[in-house]
Protein backbone atom coordinates (compact mmCIF):
# COMPACT_ATOMS: atom_id res chain seq x y z
CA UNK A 1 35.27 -77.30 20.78
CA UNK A 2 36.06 -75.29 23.94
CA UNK A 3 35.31 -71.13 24.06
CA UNK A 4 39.18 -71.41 25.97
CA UNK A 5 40.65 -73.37 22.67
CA UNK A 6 43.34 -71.73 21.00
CA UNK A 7 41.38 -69.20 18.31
CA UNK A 8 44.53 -69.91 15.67
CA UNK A 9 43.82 -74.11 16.14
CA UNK A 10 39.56 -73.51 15.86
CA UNK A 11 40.46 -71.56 12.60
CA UNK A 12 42.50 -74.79 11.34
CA UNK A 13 40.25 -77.08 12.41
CA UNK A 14 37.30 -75.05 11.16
CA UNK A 15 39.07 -74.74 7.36
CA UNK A 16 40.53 -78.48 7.74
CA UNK A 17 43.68 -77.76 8.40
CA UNK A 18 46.82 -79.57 10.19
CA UNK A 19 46.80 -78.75 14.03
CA UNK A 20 48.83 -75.74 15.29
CA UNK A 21 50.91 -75.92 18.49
CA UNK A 22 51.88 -73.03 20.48
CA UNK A 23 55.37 -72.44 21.77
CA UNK A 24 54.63 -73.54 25.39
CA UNK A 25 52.68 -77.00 24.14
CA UNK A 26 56.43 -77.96 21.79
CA UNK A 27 58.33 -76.81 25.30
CA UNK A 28 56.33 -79.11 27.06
CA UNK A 29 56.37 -82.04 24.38
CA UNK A 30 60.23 -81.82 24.07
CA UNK A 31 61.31 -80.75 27.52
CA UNK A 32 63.37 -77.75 26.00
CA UNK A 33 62.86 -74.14 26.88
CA UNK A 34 60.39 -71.66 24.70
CA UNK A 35 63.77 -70.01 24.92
CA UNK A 36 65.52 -72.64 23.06
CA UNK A 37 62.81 -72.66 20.68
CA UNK A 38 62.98 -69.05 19.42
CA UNK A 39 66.94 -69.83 19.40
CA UNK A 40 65.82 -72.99 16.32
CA UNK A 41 63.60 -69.91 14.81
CA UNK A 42 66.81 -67.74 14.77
CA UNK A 43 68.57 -70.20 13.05
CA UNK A 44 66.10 -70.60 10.74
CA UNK A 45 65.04 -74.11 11.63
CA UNK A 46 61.59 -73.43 12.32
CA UNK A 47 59.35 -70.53 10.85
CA UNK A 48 56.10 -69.94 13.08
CA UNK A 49 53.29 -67.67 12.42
CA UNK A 50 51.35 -65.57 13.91
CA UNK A 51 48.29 -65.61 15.63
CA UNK A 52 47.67 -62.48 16.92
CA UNK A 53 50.80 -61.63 19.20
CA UNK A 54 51.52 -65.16 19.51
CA UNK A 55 53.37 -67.37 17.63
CA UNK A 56 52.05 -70.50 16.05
CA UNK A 57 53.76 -73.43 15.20
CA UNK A 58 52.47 -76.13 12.03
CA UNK A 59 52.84 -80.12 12.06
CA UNK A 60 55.72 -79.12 9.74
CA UNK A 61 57.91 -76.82 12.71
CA UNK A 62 56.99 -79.60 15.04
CA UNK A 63 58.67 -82.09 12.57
CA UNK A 64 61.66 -80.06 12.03
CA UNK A 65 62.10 -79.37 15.79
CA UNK A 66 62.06 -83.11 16.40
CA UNK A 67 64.47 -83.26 13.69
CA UNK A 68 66.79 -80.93 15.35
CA UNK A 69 66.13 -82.27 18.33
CA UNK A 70 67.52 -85.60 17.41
CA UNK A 71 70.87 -84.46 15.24
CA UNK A 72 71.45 -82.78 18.58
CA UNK A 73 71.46 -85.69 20.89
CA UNK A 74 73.56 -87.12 17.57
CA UNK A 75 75.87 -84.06 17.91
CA UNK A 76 75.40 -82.60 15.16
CA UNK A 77 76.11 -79.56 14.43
CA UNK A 78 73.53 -76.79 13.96
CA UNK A 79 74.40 -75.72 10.41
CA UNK A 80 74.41 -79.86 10.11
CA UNK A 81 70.79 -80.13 11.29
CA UNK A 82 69.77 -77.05 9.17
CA UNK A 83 71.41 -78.55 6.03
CA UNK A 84 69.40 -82.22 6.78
CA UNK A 85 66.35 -80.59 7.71
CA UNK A 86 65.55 -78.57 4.89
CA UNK A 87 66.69 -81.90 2.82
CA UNK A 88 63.37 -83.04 4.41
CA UNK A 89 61.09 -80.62 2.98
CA UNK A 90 62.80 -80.67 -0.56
CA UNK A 91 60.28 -82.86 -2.32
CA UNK A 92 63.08 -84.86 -4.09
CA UNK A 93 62.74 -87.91 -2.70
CA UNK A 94 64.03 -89.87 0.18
CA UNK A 95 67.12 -91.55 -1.33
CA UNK A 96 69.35 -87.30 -1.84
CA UNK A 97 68.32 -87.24 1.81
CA UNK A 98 69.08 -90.12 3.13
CA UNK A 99 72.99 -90.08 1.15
CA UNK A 100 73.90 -86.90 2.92
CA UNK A 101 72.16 -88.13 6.31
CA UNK A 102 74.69 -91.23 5.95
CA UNK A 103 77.89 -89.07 4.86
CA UNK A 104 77.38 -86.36 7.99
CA UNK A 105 77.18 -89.77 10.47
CA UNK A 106 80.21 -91.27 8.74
CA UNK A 107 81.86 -87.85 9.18
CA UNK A 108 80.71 -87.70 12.89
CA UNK A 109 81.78 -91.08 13.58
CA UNK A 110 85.28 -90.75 12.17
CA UNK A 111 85.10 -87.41 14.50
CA UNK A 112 84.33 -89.82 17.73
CA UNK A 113 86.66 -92.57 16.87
CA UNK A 114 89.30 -90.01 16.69
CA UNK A 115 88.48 -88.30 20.02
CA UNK A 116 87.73 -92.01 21.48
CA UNK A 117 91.61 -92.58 20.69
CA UNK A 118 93.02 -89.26 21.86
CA UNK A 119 91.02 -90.13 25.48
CA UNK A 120 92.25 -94.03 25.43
CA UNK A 121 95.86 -92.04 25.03
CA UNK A 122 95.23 -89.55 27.51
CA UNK A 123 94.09 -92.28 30.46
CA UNK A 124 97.53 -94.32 29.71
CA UNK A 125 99.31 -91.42 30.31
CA UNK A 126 97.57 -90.59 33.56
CA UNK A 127 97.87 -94.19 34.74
CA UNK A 128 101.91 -93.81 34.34
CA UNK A 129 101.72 -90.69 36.06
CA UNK A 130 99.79 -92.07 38.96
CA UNK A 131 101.64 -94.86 39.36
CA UNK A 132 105.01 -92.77 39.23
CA UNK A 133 103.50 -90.85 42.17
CA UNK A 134 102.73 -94.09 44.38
CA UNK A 135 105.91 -95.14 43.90
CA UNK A 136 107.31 -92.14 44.82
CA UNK A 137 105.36 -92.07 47.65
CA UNK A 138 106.31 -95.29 48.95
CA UNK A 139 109.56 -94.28 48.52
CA UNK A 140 109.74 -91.07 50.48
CA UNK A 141 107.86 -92.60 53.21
CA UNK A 142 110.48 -95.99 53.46
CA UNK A 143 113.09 -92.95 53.82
């Protein structure tokens, strides 16, 4: 190893431990801000420690931030994410888990379906009003 590795990672290594990540490495990894990171801690999606002044994140935090990660691009809701994320460390089994994962993306999908309609209303009614307003134009210009 290094003398310019990370002293928190040779300590891991050295008791045969899991890998640690700093804050700037999971930035990196999921092109998202350290900012955006300490936001997840906030919400209590991710609990680094300490090494030193610096935080330290496990395999674990870099499993939940993927997790969060993805029931974003799903959008999810935070309190969603939380409540599916700490499913995932619950050691009762996949099957609880994977039930609630299924209900919150039937819920989410009735959400979009709904929206999906109000839009597909919403563009009718602009295509009558646009094609009131070329007819009215051709009329005021044949006056």
């Amino acid at each position: 190893m290094t003398s310019n590795a990370n002293p928190a990672t040779a300590a891991c290594v050295a008791e045969g431990q899991a890998r640690l990540f700093t804050i700037t490495e999971l930035a990196a990894e999921f092109d998202i801000t350290p900012r955006a990171i300490r936001f997840y801690e906030d919400m209590g999606l991710l609990e680094p420690t300490r090494s030193g002044r610096n935080r330290v994140y496990s395999h674990r935090d870099r499993t939940r931030l993927k997790l969060t990660l993805r029931g974003k691009r799903l959008g999810l809701t935070l309190q969603e994410i939380k409540q599916l994320v700490d499913m995932y460390d619950a050691k009762t089994g996949a099957a609880p888990q994977l039930k609630a994962f299924l209900e919150v993306l039937r819920q989410h999908r009735r959400q979009l379906e709904q929206q999906l309609d109000d839009i597909e209303v919403t563009l009718a009614e602009i295509s009558q009003h646009e094609q009131r307003c070329v007819s009215l134009l051709k009329d005021s210009a044949a006056a």
